[in-house]
PDB file of N, CA and C in Angstrom:
ATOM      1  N   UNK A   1     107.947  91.065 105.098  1.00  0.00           N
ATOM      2  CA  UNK A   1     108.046  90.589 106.484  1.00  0.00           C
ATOM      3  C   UNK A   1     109.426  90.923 107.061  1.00  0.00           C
ATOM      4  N   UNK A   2     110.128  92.202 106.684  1.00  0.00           N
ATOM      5  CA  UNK A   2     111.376  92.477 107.148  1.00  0.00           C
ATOM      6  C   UNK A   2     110.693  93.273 108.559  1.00  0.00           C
ATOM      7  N   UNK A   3     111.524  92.733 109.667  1.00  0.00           N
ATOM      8  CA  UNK A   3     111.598  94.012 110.659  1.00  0.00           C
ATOM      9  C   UNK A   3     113.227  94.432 110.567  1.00  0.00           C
ATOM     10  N   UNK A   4     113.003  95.762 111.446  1.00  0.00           N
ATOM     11  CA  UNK A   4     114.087  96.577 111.292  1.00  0.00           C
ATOM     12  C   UNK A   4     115.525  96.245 111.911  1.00  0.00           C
ATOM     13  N   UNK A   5     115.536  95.148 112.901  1.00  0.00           N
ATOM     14  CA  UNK A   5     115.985  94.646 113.371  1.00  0.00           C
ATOM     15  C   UNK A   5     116.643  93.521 113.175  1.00  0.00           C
ATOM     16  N   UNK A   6     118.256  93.557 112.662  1.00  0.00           N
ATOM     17  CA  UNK A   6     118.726  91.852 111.724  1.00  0.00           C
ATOM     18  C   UNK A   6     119.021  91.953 110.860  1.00  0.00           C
ATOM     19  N   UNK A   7     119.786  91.606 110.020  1.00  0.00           N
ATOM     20  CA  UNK A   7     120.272  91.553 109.197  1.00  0.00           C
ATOM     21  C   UNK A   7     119.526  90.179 108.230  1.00  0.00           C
ATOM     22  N   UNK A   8     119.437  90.091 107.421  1.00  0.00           N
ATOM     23  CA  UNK A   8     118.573  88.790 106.161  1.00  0.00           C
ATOM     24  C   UNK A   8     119.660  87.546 106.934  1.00  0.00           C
ATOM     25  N   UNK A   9     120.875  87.947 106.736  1.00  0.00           N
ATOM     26  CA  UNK A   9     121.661  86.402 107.318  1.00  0.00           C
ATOM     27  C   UNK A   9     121.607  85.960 108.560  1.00  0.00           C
ATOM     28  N   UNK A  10     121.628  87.265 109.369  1.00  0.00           N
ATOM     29  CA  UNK A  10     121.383  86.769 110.506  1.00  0.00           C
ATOM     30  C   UNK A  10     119.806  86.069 111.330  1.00  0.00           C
ATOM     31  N   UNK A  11     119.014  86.429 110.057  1.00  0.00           N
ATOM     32  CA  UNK A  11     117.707  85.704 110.445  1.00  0.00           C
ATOM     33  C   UNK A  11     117.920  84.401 109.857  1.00  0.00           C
ATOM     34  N   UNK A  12     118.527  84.283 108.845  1.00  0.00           N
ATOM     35  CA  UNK A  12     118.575  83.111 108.354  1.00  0.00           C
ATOM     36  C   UNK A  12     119.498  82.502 109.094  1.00  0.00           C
ATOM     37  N   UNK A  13     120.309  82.681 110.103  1.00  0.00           N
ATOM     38  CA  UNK A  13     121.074  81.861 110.834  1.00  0.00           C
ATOM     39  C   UNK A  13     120.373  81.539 111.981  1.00  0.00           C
ATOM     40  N   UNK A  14     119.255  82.168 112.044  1.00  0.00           N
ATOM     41  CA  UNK A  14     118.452  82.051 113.894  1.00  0.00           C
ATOM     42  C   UNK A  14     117.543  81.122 113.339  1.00  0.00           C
ATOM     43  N   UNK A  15     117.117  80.940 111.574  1.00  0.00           N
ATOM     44  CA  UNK A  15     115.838  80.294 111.895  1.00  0.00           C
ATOM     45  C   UNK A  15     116.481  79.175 111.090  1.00  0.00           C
ATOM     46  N   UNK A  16     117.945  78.739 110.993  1.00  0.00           N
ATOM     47  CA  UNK A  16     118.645  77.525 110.644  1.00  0.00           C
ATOM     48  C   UNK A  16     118.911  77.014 111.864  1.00  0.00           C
ATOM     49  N   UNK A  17     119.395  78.074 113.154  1.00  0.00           N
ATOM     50  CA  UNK A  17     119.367  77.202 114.388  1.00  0.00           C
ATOM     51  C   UNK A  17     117.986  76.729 114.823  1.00  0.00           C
ATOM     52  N   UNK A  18     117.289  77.373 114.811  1.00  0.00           N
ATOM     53  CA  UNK A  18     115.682  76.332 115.578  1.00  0.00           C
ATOM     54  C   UNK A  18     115.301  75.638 114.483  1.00  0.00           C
ATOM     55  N   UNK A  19     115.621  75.299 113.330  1.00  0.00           N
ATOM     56  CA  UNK A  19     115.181  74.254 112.718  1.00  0.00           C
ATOM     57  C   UNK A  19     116.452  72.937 113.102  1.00  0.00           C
ATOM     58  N   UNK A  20     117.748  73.447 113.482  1.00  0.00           N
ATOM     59  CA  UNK A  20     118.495  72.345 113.953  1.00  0.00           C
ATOM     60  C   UNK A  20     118.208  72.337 115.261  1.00  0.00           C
ATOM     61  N   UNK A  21     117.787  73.036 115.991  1.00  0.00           N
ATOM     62  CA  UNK A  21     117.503  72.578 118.029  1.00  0.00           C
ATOM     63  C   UNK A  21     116.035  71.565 117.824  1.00  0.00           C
ATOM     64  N   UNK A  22     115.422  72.184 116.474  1.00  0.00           N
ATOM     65  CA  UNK A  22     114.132  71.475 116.705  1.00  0.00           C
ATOM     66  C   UNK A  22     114.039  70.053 116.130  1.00  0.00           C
ATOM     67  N   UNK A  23     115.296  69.027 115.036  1.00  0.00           N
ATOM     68  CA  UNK A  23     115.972  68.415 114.709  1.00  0.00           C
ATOM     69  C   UNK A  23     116.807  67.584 115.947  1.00  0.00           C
ATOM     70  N   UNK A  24     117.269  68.169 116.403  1.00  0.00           N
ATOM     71  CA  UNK A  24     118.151  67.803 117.455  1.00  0.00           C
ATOM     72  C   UNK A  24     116.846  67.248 118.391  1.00  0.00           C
ATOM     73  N   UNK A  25     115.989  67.924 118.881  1.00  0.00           N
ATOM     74  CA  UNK A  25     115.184  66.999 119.718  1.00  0.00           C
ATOM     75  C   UNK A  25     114.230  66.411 119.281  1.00  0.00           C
ATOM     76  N   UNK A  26     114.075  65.985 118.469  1.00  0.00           N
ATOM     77  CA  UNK A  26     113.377  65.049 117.687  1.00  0.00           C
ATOM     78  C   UNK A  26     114.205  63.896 116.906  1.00  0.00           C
ATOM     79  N   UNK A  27     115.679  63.924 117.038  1.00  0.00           N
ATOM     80  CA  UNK A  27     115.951  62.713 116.595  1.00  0.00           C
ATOM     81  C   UNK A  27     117.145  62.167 117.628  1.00  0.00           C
ATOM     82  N   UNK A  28     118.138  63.045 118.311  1.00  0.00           N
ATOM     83  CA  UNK A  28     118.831  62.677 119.546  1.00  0.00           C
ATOM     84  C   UNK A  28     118.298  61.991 120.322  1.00  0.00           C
ATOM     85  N   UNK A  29     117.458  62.446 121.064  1.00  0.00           N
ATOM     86  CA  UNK A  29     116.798  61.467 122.457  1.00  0.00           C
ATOM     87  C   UNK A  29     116.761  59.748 121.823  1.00  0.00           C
ATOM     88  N   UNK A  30     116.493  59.468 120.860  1.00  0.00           N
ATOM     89  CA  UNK A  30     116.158  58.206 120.265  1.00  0.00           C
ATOM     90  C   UNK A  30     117.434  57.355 120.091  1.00  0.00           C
ATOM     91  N   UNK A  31     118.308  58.310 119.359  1.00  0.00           N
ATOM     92  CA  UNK A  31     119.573  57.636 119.420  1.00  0.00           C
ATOM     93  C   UNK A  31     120.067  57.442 120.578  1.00  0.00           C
ATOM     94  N   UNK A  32     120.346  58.250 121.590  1.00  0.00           N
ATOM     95  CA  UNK A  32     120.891  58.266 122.648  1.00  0.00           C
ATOM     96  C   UNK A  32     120.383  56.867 123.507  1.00  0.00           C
ATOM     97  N   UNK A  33     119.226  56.833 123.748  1.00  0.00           N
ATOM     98  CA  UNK A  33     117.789  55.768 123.867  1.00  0.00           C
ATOM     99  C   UNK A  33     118.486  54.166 123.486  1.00  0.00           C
ATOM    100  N   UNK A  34     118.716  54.167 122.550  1.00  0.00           N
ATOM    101  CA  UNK A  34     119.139  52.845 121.879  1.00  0.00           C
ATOM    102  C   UNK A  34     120.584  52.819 122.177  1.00  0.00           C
ATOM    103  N   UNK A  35     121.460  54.045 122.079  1.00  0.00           N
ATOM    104  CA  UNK A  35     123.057  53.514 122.347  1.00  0.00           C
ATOM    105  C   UNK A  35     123.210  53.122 123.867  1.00  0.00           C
ATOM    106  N   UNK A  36     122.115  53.434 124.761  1.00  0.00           N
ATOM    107  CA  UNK A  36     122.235  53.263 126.167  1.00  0.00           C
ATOM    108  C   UNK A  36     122.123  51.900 126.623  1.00  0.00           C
ATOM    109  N   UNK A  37     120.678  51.188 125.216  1.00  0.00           N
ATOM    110  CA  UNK A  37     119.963  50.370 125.612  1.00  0.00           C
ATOM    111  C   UNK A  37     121.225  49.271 125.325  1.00  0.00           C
ATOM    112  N   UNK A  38     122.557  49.243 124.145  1.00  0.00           N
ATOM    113  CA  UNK A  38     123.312  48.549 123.565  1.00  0.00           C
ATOM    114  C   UNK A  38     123.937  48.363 124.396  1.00  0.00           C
ATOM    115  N   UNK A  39     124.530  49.576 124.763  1.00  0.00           N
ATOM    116  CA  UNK A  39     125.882  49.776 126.505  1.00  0.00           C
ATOM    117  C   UNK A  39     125.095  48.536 127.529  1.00  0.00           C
ATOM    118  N   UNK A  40     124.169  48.770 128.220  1.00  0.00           N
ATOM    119  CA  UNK A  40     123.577  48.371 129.173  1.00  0.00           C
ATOM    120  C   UNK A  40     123.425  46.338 128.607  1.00  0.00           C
ATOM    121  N   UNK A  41     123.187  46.521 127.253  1.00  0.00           N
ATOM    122  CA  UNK A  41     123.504  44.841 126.926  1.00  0.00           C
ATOM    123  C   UNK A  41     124.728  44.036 126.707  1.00  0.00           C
ATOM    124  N   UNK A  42     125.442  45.229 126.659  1.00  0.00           N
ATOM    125  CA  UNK A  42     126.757  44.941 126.108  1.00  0.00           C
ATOM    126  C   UNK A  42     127.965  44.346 127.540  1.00  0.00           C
ATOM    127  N   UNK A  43     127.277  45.752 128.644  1.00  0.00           N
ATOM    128  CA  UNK A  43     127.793  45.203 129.939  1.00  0.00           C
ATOM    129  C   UNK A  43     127.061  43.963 130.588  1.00  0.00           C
ATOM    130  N   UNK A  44     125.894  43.347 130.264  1.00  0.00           N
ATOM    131  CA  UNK A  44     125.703  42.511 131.008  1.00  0.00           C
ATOM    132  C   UNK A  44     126.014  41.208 130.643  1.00  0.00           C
ATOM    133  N   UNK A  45     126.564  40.934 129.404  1.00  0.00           N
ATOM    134  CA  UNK A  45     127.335  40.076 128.367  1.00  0.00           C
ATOM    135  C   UNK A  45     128.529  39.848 128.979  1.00  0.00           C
ATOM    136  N   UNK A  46     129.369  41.002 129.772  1.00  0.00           N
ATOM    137  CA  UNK A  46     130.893  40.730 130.488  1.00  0.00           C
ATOM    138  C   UNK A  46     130.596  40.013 131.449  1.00  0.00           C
TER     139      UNK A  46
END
């Protein structure tokens, strides 16, 4: 499954980034989600 195009590392660096972009949006939004939800309790506590 080589194309001619790339180098072995450099595929392995493209398909380490979309396994981290695809990581990244599947577990960011959630965190982000909850640190907002903390902020938003945290200010209404002042």
């Amino acid at each position: 499954l080589q194309s001619s195009s790339g180098s072995p590392l450099q595929k392995g660096l493209v398909k380490k980034a979309l396994e981290f972009s695809v990581f990244c949006e599947a577990f960011v939004p959630p965190i982000v989600f909850s640190a907002n939800e903390k902020l938003s309790d945290f200010h209404q506590l002042q």
